[in-house]
C-alpha atoms as a PDB file:
ATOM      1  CA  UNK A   1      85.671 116.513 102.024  1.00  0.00           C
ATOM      2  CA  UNK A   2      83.799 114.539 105.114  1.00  0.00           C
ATOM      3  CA  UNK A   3      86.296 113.432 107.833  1.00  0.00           C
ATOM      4  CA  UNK A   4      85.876 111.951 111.317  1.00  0.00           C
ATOM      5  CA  UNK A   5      87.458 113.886 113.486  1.00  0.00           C
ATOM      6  CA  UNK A   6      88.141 113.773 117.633  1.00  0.00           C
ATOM      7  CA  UNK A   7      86.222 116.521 118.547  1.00  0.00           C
ATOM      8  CA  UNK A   8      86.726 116.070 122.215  1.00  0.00           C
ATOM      9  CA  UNK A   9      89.025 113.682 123.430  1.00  0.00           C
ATOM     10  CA  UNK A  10      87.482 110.518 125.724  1.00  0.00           C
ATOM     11  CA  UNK A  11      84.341 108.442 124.746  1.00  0.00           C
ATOM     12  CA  UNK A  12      83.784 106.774 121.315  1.00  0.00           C
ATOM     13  CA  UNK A  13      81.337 109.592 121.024  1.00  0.00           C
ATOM     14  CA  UNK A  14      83.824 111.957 120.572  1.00  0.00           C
ATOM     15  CA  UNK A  15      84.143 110.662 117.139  1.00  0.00           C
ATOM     16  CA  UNK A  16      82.237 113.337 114.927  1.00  0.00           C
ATOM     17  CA  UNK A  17      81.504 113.756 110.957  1.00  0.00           C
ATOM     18  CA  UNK A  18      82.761 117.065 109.737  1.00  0.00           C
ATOM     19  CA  UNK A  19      83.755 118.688 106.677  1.00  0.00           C
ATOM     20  CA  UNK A  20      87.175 119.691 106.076  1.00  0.00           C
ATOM     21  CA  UNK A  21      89.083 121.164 103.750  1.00  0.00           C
ATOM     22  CA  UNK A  22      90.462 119.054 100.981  1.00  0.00           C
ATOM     23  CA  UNK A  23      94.480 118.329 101.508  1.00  0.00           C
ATOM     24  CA  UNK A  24      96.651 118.956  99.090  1.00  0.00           C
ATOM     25  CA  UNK A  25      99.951 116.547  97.807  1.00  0.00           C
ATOM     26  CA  UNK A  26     103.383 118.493  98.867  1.00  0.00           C
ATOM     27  CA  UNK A  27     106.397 116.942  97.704  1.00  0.00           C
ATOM     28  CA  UNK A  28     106.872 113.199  97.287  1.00  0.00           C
ATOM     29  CA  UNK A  29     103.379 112.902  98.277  1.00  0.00           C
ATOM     30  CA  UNK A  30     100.512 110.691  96.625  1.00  0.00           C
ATOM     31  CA  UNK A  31      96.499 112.774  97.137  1.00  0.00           C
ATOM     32  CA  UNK A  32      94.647 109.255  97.971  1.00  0.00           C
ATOM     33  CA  UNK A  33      90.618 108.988  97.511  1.00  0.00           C
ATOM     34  CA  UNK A  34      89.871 106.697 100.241  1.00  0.00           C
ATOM     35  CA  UNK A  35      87.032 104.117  99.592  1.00  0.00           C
ATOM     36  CA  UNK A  36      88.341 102.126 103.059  1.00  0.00           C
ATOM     37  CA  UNK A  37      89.886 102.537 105.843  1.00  0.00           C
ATOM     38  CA  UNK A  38      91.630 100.517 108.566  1.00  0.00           C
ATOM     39  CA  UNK A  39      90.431 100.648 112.218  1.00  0.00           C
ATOM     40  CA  UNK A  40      93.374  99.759 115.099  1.00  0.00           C
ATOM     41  CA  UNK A  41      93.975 100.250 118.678  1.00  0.00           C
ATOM     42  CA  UNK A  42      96.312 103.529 118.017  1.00  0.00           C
ATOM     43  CA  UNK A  43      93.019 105.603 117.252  1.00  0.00           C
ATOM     44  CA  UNK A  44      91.243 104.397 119.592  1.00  0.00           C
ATOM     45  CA  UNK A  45      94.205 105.515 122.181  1.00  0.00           C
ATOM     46  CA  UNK A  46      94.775 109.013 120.241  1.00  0.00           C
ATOM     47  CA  UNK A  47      90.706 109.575 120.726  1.00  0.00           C
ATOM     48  CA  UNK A  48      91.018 108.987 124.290  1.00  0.00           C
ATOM     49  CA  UNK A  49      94.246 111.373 124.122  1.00  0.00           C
ATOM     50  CA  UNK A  50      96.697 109.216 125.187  1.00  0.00           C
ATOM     51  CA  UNK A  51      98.450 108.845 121.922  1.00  0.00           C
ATOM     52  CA  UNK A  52      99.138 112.307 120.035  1.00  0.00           C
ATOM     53  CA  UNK A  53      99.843 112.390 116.526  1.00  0.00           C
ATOM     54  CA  UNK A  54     103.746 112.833 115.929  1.00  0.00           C
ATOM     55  CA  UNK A  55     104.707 116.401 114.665  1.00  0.00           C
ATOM     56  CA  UNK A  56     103.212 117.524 111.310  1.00  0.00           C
ATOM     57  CA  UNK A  57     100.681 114.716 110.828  1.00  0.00           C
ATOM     58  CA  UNK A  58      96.965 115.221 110.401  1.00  0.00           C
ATOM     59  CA  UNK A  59      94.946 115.290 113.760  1.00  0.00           C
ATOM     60  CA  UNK A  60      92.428 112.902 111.984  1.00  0.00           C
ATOM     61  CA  UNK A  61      92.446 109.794 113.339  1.00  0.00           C
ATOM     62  CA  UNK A  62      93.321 106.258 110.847  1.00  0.00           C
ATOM     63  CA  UNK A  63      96.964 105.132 109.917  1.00  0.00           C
ATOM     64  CA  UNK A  64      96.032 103.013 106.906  1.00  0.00           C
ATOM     65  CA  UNK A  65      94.017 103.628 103.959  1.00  0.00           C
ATOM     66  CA  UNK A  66      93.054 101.859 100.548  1.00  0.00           C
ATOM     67  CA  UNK A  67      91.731 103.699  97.410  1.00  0.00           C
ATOM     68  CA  UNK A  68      92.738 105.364  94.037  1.00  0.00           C
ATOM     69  CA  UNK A  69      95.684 107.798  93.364  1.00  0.00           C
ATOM     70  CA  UNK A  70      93.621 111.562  93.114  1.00  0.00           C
ATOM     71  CA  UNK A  71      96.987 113.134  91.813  1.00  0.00           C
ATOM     72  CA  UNK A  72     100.851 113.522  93.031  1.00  0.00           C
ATOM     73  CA  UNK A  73     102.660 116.386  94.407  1.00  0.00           C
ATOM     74  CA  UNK A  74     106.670 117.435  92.728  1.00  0.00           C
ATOM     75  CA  UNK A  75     109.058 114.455  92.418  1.00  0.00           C
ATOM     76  CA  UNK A  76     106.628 111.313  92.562  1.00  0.00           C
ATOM     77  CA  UNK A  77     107.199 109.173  89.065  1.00  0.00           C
ATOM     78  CA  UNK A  78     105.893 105.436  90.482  1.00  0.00           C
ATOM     79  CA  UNK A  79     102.718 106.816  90.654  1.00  0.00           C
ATOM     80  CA  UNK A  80      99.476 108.077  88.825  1.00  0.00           C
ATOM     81  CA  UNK A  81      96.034 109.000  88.780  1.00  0.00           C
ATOM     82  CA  UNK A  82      93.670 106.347  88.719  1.00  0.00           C
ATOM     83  CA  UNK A  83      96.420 103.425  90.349  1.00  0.00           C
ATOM     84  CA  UNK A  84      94.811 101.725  92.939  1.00  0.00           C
ATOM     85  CA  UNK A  85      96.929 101.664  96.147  1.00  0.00           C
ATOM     86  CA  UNK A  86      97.040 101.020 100.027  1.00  0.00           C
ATOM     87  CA  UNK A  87      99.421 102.998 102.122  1.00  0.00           C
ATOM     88  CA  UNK A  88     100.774 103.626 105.417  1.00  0.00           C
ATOM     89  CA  UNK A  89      99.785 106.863 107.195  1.00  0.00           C
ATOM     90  CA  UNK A  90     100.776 108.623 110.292  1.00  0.00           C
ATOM     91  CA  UNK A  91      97.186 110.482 110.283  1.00  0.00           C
ATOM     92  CA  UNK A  92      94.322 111.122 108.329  1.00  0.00           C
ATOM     93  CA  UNK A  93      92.960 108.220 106.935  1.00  0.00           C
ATOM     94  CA  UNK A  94      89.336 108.856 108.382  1.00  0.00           C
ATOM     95  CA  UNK A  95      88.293 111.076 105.464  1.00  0.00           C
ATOM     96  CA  UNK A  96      87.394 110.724 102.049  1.00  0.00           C
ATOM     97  CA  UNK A  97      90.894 112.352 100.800  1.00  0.00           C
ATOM     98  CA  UNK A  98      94.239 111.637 102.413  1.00  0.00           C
ATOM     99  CA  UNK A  99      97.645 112.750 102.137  1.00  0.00           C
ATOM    100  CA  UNK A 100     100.773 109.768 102.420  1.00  0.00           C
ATOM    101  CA  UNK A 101     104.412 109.822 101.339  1.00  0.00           C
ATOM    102  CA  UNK A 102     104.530 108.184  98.102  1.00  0.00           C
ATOM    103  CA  UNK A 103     107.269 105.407  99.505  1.00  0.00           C
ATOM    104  CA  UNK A 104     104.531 104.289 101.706  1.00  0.00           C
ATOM    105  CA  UNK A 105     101.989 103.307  99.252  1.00  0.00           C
ATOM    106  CA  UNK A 106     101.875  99.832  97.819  1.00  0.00           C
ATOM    107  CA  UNK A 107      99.935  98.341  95.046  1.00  0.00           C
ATOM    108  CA  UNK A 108      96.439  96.934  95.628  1.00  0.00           C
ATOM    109  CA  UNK A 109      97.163  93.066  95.206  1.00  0.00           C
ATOM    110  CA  UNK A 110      95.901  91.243  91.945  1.00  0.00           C
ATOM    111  CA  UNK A 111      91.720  90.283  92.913  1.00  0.00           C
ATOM    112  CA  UNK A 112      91.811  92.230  96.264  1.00  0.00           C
ATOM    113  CA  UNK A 113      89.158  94.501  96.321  1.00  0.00           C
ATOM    114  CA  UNK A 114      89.227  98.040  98.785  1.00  0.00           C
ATOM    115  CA  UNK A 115      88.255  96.646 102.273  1.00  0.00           C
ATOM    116  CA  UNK A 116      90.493  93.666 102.244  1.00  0.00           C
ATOM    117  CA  UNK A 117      93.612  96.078 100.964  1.00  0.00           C
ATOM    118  CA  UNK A 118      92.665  98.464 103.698  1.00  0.00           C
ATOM    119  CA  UNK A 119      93.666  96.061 106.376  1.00  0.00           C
ATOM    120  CA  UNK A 120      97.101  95.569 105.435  1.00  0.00           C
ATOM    121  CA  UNK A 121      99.350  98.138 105.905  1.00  0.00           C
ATOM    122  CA  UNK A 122      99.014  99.010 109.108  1.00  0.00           C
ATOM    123  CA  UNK A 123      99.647  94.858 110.243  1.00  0.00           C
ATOM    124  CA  UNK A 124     101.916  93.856 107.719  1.00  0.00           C
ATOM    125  CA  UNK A 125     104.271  96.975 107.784  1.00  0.00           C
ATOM    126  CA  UNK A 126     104.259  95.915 111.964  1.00  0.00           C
ATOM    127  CA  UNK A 127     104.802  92.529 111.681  1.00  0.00           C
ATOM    128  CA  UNK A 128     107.345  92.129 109.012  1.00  0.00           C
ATOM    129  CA  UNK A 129     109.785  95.208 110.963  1.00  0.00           C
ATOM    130  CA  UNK A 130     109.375  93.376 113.590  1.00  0.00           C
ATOM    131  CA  UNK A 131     109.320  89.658 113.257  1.00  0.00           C
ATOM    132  CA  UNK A 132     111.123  89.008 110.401  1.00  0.00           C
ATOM    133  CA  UNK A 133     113.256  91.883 110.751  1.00  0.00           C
ATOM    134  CA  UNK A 134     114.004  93.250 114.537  1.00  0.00           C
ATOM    135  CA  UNK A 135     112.838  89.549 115.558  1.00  0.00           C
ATOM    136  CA  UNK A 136     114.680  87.643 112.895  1.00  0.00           C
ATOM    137  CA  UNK A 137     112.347  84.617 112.903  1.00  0.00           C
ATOM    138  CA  UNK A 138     113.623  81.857 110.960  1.00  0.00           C
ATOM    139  CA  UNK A 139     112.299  78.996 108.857  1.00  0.00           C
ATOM    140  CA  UNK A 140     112.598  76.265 111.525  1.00  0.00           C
ATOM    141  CA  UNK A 141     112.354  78.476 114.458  1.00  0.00           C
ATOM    142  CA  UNK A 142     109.165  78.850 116.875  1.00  0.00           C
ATOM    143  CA  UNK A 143     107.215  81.738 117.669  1.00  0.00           C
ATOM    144  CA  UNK A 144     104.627  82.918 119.720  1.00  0.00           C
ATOM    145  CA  UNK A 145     101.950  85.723 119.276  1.00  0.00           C
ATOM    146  CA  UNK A 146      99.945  87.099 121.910  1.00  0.00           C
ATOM    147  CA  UNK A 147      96.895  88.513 121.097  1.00  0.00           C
ATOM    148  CA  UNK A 148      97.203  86.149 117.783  1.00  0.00           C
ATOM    149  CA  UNK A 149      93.287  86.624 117.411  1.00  0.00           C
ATOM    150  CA  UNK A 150      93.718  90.701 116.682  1.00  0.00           C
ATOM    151  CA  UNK A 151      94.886  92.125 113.136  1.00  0.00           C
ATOM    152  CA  UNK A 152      98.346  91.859 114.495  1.00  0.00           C
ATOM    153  CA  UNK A 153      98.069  88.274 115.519  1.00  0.00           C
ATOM    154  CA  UNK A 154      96.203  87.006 112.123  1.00  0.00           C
ATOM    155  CA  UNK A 155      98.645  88.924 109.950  1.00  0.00           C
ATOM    156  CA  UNK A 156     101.808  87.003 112.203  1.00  0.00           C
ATOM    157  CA  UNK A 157     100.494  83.499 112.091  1.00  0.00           C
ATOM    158  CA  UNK A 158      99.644  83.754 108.480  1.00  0.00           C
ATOM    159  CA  UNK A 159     103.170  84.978 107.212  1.00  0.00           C
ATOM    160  CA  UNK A 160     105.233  82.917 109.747  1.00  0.00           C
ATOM    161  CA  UNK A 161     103.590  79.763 109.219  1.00  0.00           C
ATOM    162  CA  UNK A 162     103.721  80.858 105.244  1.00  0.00           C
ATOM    163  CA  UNK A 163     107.601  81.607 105.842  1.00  0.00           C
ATOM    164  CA  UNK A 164     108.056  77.807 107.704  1.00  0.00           C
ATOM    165  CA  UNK A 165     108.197  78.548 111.230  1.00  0.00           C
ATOM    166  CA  UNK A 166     106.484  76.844 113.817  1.00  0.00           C
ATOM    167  CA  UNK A 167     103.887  78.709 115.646  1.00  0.00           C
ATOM    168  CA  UNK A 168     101.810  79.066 118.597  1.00  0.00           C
ATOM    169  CA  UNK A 169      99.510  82.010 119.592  1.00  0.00           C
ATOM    170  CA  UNK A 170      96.937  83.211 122.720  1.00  0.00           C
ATOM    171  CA  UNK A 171      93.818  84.632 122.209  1.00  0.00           C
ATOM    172  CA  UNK A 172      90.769  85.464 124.912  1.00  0.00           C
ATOM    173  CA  UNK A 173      88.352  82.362 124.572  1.00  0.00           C
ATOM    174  CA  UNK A 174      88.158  78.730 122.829  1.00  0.00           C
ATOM    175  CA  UNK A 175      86.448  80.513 119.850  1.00  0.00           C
ATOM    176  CA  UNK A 176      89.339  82.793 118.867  1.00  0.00           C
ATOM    177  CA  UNK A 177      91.626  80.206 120.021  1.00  0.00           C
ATOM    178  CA  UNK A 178      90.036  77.777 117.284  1.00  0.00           C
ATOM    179  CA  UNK A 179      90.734  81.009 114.848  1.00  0.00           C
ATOM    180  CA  UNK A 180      93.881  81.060 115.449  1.00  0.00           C
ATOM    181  CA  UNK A 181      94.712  77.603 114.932  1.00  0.00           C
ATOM    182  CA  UNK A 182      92.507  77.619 111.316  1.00  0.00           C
ATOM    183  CA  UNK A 183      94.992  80.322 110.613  1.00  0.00           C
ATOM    184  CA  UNK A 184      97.671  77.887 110.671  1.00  0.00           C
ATOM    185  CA  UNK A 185      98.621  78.202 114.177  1.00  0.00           C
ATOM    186  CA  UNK A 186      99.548  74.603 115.729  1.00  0.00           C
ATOM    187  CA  UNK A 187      98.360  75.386 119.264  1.00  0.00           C
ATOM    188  CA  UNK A 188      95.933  78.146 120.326  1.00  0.00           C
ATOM    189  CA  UNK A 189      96.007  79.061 124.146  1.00  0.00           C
ATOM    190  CA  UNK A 190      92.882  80.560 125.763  1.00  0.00           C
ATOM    191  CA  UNK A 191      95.036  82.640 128.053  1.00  0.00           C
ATOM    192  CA  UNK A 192      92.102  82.737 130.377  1.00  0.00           C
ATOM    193  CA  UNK A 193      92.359  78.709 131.599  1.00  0.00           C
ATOM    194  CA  UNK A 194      95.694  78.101 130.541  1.00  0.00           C
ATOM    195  CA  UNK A 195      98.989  79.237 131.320  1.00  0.00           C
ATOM    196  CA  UNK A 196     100.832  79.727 128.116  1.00  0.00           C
ATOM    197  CA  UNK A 197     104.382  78.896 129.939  1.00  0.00           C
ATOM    198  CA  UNK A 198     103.493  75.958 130.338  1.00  0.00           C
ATOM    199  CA  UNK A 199     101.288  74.875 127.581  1.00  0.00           C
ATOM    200  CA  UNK A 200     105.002  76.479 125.804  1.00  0.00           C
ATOM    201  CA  UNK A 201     107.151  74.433 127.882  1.00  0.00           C
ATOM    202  CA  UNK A 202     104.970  71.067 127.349  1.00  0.00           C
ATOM    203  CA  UNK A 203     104.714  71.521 123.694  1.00  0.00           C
ATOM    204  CA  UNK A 204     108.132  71.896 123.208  1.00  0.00           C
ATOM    205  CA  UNK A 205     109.424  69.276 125.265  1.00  0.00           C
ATOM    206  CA  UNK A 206     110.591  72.203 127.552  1.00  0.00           C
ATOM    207  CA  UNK A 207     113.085  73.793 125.211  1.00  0.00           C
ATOM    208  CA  UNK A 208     110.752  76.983 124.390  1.00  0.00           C
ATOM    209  CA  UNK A 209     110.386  78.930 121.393  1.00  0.00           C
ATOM    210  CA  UNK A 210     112.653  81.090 119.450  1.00  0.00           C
ATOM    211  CA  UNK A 211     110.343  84.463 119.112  1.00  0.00           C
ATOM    212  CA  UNK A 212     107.590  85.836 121.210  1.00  0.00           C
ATOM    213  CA  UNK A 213     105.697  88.780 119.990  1.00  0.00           C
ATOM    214  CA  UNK A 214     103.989  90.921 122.848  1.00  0.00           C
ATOM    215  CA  UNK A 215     101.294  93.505 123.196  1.00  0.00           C
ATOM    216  CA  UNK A 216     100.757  92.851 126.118  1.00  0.00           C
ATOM    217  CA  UNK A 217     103.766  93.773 128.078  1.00  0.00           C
ATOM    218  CA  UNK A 218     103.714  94.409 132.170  1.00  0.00           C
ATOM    219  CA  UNK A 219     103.322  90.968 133.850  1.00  0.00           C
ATOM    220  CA  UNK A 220     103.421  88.975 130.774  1.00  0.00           C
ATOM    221  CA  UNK A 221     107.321  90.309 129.905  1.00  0.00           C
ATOM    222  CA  UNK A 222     108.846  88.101 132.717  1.00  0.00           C
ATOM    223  CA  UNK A 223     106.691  84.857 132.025  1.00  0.00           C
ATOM    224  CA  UNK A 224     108.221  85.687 128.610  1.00  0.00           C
ATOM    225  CA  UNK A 225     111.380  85.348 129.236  1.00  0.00           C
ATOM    226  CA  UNK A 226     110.443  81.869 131.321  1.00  0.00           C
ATOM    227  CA  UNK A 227     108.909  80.561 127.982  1.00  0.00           C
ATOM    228  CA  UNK A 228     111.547  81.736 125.617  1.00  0.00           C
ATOM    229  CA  UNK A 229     114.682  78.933 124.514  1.00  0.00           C
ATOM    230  CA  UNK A 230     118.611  79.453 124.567  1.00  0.00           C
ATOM    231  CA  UNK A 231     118.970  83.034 122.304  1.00  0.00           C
ATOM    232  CA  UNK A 232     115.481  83.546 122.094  1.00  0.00           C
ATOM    233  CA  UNK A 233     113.843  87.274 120.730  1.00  0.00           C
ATOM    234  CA  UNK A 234     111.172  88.772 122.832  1.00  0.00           C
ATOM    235  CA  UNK A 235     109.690  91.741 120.977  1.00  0.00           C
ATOM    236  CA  UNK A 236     107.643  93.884 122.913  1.00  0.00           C
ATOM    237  CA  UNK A 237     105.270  95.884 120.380  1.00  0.00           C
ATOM    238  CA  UNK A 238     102.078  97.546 123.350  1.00  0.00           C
ATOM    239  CA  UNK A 239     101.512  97.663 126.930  1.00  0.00           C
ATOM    240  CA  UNK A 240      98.057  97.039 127.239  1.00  0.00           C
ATOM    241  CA  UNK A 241      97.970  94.683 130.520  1.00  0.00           C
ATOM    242  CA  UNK A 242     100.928  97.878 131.978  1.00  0.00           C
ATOM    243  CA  UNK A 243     104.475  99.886 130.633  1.00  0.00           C
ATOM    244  CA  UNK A 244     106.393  98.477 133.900  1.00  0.00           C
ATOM    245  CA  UNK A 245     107.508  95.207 134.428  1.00  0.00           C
ATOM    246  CA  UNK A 246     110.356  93.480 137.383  1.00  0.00           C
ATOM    247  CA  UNK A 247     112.960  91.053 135.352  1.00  0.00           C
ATOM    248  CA  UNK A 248     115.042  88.198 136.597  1.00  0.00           C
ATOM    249  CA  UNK A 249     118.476  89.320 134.715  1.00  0.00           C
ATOM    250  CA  UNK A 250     119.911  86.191 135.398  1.00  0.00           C
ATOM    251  CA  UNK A 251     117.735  84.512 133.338  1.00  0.00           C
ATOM    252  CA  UNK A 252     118.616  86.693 130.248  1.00  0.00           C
ATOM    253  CA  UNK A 253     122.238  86.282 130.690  1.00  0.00           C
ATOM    254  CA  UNK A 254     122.402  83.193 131.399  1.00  0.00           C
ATOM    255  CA  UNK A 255     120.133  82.258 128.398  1.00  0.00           C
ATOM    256  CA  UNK A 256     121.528  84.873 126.233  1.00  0.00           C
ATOM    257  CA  UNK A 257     118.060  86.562 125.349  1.00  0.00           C
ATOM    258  CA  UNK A 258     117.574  89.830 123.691  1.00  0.00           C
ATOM    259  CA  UNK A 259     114.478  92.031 124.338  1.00  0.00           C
ATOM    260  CA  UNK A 260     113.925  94.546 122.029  1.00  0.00           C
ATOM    261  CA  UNK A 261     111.233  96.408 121.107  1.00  0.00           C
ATOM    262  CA  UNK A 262     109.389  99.293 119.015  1.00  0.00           C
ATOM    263  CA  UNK A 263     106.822 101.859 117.467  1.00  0.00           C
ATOM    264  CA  UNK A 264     105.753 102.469 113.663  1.00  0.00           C
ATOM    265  CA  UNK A 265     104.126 105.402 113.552  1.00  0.00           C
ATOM    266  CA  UNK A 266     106.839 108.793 114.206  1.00  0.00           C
ATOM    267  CA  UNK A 267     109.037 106.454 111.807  1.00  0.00           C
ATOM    268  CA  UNK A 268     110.429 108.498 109.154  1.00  0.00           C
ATOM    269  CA  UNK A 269     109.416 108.151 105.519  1.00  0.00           C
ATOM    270  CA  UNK A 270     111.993 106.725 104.422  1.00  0.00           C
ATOM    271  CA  UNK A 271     112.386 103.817 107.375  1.00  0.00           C
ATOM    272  CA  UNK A 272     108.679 102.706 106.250  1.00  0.00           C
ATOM    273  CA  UNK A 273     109.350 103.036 103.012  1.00  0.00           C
ATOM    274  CA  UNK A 274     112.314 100.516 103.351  1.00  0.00           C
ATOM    275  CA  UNK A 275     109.284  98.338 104.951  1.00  0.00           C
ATOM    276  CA  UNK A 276     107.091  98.922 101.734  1.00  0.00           C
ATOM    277  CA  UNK A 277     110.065  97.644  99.839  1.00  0.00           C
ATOM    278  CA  UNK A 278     110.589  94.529 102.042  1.00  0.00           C
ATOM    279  CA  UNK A 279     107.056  94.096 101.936  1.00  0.00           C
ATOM    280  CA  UNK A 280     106.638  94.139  98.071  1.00  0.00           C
ATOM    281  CA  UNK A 281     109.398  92.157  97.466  1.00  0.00           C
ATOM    282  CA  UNK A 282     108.819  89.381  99.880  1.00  0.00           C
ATOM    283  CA  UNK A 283     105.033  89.460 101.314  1.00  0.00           C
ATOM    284  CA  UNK A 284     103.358  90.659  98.104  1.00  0.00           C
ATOM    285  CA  UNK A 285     103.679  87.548  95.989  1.00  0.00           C
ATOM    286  CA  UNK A 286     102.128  85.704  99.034  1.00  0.00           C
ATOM    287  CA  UNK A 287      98.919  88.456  98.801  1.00  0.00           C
ATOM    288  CA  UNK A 288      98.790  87.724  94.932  1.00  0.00           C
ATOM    289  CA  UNK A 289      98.526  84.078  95.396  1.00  0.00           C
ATOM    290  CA  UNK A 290      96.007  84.192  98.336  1.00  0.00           C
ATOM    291  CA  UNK A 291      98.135  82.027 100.324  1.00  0.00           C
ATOM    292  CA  UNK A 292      98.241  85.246 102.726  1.00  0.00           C
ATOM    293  CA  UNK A 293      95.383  87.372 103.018  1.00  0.00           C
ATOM    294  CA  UNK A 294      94.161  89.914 105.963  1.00  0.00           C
ATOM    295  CA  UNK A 295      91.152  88.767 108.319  1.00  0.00           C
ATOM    296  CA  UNK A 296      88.383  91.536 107.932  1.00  0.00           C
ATOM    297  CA  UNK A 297      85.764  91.017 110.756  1.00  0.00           C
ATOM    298  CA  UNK A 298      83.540  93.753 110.211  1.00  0.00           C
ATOM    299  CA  UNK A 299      83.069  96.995 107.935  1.00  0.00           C
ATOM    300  CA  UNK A 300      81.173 100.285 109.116  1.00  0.00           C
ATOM    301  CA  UNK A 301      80.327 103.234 107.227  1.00  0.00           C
ATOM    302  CA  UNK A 302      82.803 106.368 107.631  1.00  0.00           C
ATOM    303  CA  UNK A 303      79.840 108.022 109.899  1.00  0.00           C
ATOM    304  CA  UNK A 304      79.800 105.129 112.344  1.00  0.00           C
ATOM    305  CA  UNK A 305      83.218 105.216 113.515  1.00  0.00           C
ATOM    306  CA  UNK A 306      82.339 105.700 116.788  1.00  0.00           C
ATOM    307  CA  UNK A 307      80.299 102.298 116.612  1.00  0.00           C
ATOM    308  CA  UNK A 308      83.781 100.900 115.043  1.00  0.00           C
ATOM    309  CA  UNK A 309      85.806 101.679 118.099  1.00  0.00           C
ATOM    310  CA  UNK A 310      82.854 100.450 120.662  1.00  0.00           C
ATOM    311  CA  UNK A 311      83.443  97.431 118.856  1.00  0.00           C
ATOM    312  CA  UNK A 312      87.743  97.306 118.637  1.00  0.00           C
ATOM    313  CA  UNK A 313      87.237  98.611 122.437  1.00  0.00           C
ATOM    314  CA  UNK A 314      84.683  95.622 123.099  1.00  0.00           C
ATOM    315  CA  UNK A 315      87.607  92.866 121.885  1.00  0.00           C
ATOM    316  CA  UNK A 316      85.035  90.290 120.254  1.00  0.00           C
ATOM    317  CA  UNK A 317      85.997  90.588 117.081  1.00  0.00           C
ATOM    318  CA  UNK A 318      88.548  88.670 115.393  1.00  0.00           C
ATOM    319  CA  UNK A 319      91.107  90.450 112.840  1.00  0.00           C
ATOM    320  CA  UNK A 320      90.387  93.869 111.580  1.00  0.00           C
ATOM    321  CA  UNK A 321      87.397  96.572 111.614  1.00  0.00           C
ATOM    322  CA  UNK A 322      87.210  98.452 108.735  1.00  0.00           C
ATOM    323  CA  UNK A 323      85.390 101.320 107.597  1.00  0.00           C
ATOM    324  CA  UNK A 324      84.032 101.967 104.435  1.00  0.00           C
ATOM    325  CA  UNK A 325      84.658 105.527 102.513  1.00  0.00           C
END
């Protein structure tokens, strides 16, 4: 099979077309042939070596993958050759063939073709563990997503507004602000003019919101905690602005918050698969209906991944990159 693999760690251009062997379906396993795959900010960390596969994954780069069931290793009965599915990898999804633990695959919604499906797992697994689930967001409750312009922000506003929360969301510029707020987002905050504690503060009449979801992390964690209400959820999710941040503890006592926090990928397969359930059960329907549907920006071809990352590295697009298999 062709691949993309990391042939030396740094630069985009480290990103090379190769042929490797075709992988084979072990137990509880589902062989996938990939016609898209899903582009995110994890491959672009493991090519520059800072974020190593977990233990017995494929070194290929690409964590989430849409295509058509190629055959099933011992003990998988839910699926078949020829069923059209997206899943949830922990490797490999830059290739034509993949390998993913059959409890991580999930149906292709009803009039969703490849490149839209491709861009769901890897956001929707992420945001419904830890929104709805570590972050308990409510009907009724507010929330705010930084970064609500990337495939983790579009996929949040989109199911929390769809689930009845209130929402607010930053983003880099008055054009991805706008995004955001077609999204469904009531107030978009170009963090680069505004402070979002405030605008937060103002727009709730200074109570703050129930949920804050943060990629950001290192100076942004204790402004958090200044925008967050009485029991309010701050779920910390990347580090991108720094790992290290100083906290005022009397403000989380004394406004009883929780911070909490937490990765996807060396889950086991049976914690995502508990996701896939959740997700069938409760996000699916919304896919089905189109009332919820994942923001593809751009596609590339499997041999320009490189131009893929320049692009997720470049942060001017708006929801997901995808490549095309």
């Amino acid at each position: 099979m062709r691949a993309v693999e990391i042939s030396i760690p740094g630069p985009p251009e480290g990103l090379r077309l190769v042929e490797r062997p075709d992988p084979v379906a072990g137990a509880g396993e589902v062989l996938i042939r990939v016609k898209a795959a899903g582009v995110n900010r994890p491959d672009v960390l493991q090519r520059s070596g800072k974020y190593p596969p977990p233990p017995g994954a494929s070194d290929l780069p690409g964590l989430e993958v849409s295509g058509t069931v190629e055959g099933v290793g011992d003990g998988v009965t839910q699926w078949r050759a020829g069923d059209r599915v997206c899943a949830l990898l922990a490797g490999g999804g830059y290739a034509e063939l993949c390998v993913a633990p059959a409890v991580q695959c999930l149906p292709v919604p009803a009039a969703m073709d490849f490149v839209n499906a491709a861009a769901v797992p890897e956001t929707f697994f992420t945001v419904w563990t830890n929104v709805f689930d570590r972050g308990r967001l409510k009907a009724g409750e507010s929330a705010l997503f930084h970064g609500g312009s990337s495939g983790i922000g579009t996929t949040a506003i989109q199911l929390a507004v769809a689930r009845g929360a209130r929402v607010f969301a930053t983003a880099g510029s008055d054009e991805k602000r706008r995004a955001c707020e077609q999204l469904g987002a009531e107030r978009g905050i170009n963090y680069k003019t505004e402070d979002f504690v405030a605008v937060i503060k103002d727009a709730t009449t200074g109570r703050g919101v129930d949920l804050i979801l943060d990629i950001v992390g290192g100076d942004y964690i204790a402004r958090d905690l200044v925008a967050l209400a009485v029991e309010g959820r701050l779920v910390v999710i990347g580090f991108m602005g720094g790992d290290t941040a100083t906290l005022d503890f009397r403000r989380i006592l004394g406004r009883r918050l929780t911070i909490t926090g937490s990765t996807l990928r060396p889950r086991s397969p049976a914690e995502k698969g508990e996701i896939a359930a959740a997700l069938r059960k409760e996000v699916w329907p919304l896919l089905e209906k189109g009332s919820v549907k994942p923001v593809v920006y751009r596609t590339f071809p499997l041999a320009d991944a490189a131009a893929a990352h320049r692009l997720m590295e470049s942060s001017q697009h708006v929801g997901k990159i995808v490549l095309t298999v």
